[in-house]
PDB file of N, CA and C in Angstrom:
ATOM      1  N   UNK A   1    -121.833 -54.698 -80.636  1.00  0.00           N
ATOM      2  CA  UNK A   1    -122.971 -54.094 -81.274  1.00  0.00           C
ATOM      3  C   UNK A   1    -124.088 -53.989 -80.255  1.00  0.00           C
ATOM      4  N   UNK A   2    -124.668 -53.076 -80.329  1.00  0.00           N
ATOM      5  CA  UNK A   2    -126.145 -52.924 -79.263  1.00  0.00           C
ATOM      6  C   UNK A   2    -127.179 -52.264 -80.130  1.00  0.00           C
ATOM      7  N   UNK A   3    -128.176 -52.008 -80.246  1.00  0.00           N
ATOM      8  CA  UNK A   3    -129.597 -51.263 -80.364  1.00  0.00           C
ATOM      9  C   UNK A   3    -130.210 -50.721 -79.377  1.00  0.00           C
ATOM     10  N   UNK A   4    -130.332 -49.430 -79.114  1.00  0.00           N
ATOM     11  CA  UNK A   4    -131.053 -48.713 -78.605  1.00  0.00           C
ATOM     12  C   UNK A   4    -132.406 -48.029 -79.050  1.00  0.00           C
ATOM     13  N   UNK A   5    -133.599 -47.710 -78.226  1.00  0.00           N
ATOM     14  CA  UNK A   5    -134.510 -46.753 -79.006  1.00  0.00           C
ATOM     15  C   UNK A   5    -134.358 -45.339 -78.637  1.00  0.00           C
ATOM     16  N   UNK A   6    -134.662 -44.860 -79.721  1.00  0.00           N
ATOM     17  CA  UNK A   6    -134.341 -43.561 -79.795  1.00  0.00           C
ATOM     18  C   UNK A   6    -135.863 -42.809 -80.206  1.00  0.00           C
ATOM     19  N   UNK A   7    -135.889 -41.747 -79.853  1.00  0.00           N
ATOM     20  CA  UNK A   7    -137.590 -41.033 -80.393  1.00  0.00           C
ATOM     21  C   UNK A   7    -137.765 -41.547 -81.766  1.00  0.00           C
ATOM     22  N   UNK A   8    -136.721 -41.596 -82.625  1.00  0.00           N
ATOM     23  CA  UNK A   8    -137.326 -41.281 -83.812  1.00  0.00           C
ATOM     24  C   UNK A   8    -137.506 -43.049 -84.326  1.00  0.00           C
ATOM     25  N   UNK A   9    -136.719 -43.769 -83.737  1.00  0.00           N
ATOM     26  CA  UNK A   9    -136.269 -45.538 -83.924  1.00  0.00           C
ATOM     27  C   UNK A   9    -135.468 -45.798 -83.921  1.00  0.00           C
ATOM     28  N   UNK A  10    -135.275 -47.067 -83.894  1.00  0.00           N
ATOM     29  CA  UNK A  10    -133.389 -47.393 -83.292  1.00  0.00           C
ATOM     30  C   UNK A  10    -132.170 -47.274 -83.889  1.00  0.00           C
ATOM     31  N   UNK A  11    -131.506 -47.215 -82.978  1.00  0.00           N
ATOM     32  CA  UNK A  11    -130.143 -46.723 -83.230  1.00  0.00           C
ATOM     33  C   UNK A  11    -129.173 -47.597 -83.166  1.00  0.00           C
ATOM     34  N   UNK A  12    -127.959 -47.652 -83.323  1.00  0.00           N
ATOM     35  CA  UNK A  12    -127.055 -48.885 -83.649  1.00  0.00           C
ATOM     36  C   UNK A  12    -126.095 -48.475 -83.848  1.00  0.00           C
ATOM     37  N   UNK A  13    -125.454 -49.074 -82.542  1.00  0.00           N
ATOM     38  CA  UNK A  13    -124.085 -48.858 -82.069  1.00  0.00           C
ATOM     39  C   UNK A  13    -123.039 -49.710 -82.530  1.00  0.00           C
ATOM     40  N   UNK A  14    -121.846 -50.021 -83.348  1.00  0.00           N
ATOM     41  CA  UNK A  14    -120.752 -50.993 -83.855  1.00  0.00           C
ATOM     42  C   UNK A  14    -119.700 -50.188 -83.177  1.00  0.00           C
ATOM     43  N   UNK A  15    -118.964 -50.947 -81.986  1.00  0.00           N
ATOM     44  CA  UNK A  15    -117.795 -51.121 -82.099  1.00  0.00           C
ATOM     45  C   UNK A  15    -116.521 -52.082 -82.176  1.00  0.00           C
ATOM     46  N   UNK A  16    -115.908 -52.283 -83.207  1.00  0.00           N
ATOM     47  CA  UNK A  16    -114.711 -52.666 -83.579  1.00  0.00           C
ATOM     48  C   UNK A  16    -113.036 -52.136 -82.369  1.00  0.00           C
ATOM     49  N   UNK A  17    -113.119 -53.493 -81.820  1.00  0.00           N
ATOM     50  CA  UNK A  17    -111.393 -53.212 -81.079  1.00  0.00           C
ATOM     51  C   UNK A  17    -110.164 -53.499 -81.945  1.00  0.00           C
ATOM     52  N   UNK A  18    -109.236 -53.358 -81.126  1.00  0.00           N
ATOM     53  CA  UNK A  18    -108.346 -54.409 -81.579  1.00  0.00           C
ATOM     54  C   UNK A  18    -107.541 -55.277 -80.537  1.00  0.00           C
ATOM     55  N   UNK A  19    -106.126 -55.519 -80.317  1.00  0.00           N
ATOM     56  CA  UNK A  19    -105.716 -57.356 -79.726  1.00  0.00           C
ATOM     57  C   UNK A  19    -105.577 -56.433 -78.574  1.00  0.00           C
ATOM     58  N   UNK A  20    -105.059 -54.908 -78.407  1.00  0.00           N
ATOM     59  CA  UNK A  20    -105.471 -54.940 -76.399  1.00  0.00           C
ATOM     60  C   UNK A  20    -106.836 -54.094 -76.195  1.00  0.00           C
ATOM     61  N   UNK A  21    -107.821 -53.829 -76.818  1.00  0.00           N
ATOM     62  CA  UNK A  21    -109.184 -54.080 -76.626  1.00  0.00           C
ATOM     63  C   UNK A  21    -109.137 -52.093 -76.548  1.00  0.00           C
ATOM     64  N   UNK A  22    -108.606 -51.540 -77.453  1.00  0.00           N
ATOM     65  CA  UNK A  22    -108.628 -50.433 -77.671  1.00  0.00           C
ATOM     66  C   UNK A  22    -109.614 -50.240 -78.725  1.00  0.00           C
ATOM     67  N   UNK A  23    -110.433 -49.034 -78.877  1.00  0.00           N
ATOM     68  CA  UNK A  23    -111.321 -48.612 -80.354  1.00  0.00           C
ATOM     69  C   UNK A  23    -110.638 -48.758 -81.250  1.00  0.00           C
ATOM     70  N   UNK A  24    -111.154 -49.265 -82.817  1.00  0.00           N
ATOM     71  CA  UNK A  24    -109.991 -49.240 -83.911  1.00  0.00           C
ATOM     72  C   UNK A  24    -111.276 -48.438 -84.407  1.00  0.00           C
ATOM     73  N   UNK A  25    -112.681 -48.700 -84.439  1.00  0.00           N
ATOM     74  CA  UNK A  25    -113.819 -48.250 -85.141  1.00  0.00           C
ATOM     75  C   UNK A  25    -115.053 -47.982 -84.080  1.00  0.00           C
ATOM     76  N   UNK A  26    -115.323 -47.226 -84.564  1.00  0.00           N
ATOM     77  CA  UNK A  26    -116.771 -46.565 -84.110  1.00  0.00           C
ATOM     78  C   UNK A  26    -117.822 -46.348 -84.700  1.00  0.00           C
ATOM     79  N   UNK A  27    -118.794 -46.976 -84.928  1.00  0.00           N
ATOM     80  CA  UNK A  27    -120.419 -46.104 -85.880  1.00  0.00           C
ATOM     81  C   UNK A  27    -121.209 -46.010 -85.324  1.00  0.00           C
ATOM     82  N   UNK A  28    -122.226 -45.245 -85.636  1.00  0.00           N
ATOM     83  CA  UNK A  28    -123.523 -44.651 -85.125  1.00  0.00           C
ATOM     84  C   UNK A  28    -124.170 -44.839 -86.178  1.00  0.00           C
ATOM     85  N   UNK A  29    -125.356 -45.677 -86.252  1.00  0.00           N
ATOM     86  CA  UNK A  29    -126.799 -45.487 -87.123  1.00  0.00           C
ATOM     87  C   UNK A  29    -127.428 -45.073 -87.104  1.00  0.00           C
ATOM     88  N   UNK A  30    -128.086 -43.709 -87.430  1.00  0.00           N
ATOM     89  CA  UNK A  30    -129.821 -43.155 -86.955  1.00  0.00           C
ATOM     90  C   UNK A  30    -130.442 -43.964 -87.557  1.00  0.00           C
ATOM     91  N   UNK A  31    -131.785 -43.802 -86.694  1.00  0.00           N
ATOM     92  CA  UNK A  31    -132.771 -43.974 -87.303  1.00  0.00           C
ATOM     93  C   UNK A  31    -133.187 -44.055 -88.696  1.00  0.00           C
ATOM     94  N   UNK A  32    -132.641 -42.423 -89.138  1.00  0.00           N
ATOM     95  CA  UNK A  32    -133.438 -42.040 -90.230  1.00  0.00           C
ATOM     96  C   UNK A  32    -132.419 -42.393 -91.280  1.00  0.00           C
ATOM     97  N   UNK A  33    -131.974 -43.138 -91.349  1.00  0.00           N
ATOM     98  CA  UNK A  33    -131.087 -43.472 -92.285  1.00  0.00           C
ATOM     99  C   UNK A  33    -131.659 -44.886 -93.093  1.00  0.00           C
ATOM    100  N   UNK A  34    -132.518 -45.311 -92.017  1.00  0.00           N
ATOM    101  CA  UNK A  34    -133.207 -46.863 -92.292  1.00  0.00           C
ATOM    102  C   UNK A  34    -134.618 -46.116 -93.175  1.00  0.00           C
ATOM    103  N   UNK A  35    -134.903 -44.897 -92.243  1.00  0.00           N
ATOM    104  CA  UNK A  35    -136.373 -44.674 -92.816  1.00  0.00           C
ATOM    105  C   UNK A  35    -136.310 -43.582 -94.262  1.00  0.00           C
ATOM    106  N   UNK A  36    -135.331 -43.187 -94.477  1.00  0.00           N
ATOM    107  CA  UNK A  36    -135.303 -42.901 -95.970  1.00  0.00           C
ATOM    108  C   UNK A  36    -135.829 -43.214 -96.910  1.00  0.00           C
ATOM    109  N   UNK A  37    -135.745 -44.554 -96.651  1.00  0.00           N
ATOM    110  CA  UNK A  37    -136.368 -45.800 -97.786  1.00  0.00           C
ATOM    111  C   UNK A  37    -137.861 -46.076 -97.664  1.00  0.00           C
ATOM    112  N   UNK A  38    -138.266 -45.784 -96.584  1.00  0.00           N
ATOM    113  CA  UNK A  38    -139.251 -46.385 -96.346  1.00  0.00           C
ATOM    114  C   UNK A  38    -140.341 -44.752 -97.198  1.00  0.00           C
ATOM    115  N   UNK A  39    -139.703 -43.552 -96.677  1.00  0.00           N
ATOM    116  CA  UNK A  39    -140.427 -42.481 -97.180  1.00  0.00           C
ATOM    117  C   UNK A  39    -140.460 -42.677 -98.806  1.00  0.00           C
ATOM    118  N   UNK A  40    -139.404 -42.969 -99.293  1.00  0.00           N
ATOM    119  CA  UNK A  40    -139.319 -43.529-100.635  1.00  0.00           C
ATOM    120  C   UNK A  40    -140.252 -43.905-101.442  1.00  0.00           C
ATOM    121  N   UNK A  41    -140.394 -45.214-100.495  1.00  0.00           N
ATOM    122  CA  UNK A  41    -141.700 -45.998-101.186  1.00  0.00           C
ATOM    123  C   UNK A  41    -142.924 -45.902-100.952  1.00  0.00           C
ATOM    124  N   UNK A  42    -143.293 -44.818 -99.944  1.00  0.00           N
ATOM    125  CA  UNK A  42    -144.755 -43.940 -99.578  1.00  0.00           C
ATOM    126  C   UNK A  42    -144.628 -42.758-100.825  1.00  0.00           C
ATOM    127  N   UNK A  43    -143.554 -42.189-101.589  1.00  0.00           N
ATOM    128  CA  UNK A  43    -143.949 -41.327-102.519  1.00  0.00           C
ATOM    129  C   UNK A  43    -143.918 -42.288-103.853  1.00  0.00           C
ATOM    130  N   UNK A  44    -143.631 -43.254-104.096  1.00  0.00           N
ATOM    131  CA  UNK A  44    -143.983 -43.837-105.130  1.00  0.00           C
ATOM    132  C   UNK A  44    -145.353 -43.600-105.850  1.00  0.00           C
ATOM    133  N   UNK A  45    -145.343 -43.095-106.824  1.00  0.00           N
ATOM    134  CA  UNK A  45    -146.505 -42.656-108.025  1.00  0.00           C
ATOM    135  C   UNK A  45    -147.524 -41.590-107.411  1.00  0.00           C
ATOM    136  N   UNK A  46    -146.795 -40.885-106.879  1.00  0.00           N
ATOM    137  CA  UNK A  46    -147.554 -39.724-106.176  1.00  0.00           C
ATOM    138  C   UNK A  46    -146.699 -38.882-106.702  1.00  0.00           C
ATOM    139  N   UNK A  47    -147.406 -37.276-106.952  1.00  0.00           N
ATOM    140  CA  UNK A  47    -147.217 -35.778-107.321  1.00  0.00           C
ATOM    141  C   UNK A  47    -145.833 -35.814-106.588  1.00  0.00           C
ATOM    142  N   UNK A  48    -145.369 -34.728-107.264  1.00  0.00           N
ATOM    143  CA  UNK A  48    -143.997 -34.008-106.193  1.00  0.00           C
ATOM    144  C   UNK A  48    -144.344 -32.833-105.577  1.00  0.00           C
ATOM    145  N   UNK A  49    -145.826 -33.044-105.365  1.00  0.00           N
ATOM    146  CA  UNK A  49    -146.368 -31.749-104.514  1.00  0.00           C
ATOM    147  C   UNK A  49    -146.742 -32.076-103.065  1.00  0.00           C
ATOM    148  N   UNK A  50    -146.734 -33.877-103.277  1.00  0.00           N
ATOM    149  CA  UNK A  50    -147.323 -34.523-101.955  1.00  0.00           C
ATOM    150  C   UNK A  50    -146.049 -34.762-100.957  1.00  0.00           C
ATOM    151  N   UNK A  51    -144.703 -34.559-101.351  1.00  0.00           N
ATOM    152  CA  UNK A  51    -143.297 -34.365-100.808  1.00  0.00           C
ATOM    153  C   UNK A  51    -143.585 -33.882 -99.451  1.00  0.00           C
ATOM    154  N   UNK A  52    -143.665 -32.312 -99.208  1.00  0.00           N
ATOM    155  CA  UNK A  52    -143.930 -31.552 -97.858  1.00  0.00           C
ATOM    156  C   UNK A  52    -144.603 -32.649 -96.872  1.00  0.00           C
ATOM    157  N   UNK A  53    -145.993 -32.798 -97.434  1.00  0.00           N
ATOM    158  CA  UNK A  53    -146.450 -33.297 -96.634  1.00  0.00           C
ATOM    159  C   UNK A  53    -145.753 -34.757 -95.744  1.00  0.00           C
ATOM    160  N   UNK A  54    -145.856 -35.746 -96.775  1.00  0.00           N
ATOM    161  CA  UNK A  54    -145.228 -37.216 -96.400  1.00  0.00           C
ATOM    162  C   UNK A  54    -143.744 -36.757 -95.934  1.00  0.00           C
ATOM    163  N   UNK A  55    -143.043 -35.745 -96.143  1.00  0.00           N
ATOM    164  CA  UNK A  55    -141.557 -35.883 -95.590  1.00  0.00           C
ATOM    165  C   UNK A  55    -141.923 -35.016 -94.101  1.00  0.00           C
ATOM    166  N   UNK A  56    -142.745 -34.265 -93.975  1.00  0.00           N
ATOM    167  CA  UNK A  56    -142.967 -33.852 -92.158  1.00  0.00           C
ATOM    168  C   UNK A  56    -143.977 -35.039 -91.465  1.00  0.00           C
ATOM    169  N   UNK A  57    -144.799 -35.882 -92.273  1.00  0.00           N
ATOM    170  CA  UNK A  57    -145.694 -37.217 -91.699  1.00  0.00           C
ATOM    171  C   UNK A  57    -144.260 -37.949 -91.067  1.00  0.00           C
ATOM    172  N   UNK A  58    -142.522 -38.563 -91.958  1.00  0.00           N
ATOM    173  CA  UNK A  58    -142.517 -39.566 -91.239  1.00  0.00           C
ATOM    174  C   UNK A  58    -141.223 -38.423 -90.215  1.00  0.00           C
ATOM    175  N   UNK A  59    -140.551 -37.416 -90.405  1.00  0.00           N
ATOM    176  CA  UNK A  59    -140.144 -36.223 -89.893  1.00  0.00           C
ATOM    177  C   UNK A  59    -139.090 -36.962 -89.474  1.00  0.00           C
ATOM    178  N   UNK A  60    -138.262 -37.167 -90.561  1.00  0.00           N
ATOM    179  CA  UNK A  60    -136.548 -37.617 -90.723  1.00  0.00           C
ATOM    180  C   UNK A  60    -135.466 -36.385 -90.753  1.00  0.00           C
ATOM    181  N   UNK A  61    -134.758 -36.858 -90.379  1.00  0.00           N
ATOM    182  CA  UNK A  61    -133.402 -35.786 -89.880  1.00  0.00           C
ATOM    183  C   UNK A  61    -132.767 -35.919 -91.530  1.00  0.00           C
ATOM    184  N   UNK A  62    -132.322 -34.542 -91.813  1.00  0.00           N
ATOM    185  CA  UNK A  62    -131.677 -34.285 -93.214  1.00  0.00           C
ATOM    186  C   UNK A  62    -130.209 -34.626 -92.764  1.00  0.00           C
ATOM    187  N   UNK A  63    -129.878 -34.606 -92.097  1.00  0.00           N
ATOM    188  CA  UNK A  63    -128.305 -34.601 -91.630  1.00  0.00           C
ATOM    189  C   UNK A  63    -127.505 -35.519 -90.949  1.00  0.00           C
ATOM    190  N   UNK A  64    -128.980 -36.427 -90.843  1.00  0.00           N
ATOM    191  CA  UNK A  64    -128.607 -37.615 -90.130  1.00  0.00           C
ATOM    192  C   UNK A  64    -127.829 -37.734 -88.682  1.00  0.00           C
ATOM    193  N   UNK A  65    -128.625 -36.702 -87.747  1.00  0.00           N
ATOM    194  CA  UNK A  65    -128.292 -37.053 -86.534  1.00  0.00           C
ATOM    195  C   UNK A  65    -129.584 -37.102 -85.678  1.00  0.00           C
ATOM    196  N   UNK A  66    -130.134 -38.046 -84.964  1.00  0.00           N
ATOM    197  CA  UNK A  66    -131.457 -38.561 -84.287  1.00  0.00           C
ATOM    198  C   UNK A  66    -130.898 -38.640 -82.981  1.00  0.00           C
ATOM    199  N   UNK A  67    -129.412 -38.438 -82.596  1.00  0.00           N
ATOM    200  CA  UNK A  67    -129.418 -38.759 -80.979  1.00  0.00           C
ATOM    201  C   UNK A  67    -129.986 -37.922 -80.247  1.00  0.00           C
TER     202      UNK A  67
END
């Protein structure tokens, strides 16, 4: 496992071998996968007009790729 920073915040690398130290698994974490949540709870009891704004303020990837 490692953490890197990335523009948008860190990233997080898992890899899984196996007994002769070949890949069995690979993942990639963006960033914006952590900060979803966090935009979440900045629209809590606010309009659904204030959306645009707060979702280009924290400017998360829809598709989930930040590399």
């Amino acid at each position: 496992m490692t953490l890197n920073e990335g523009w948008r915040g860190e990233i997080c690398h898992v890899a899984i071998t196996d007994s002769q130290g070949r890949f069995a698994r690979y993942k990639v974490v963006d960033p914006s996968f952590h900060n979803w949540f966090g935009l979440a709870l900045a629209l809590r009891s606010q309009a659904i007009s204030d959306f645009p704004l707060c979702n280009k303020s924290f400017n998360l990837s829809y598709c989930g790729f930040d590399l």
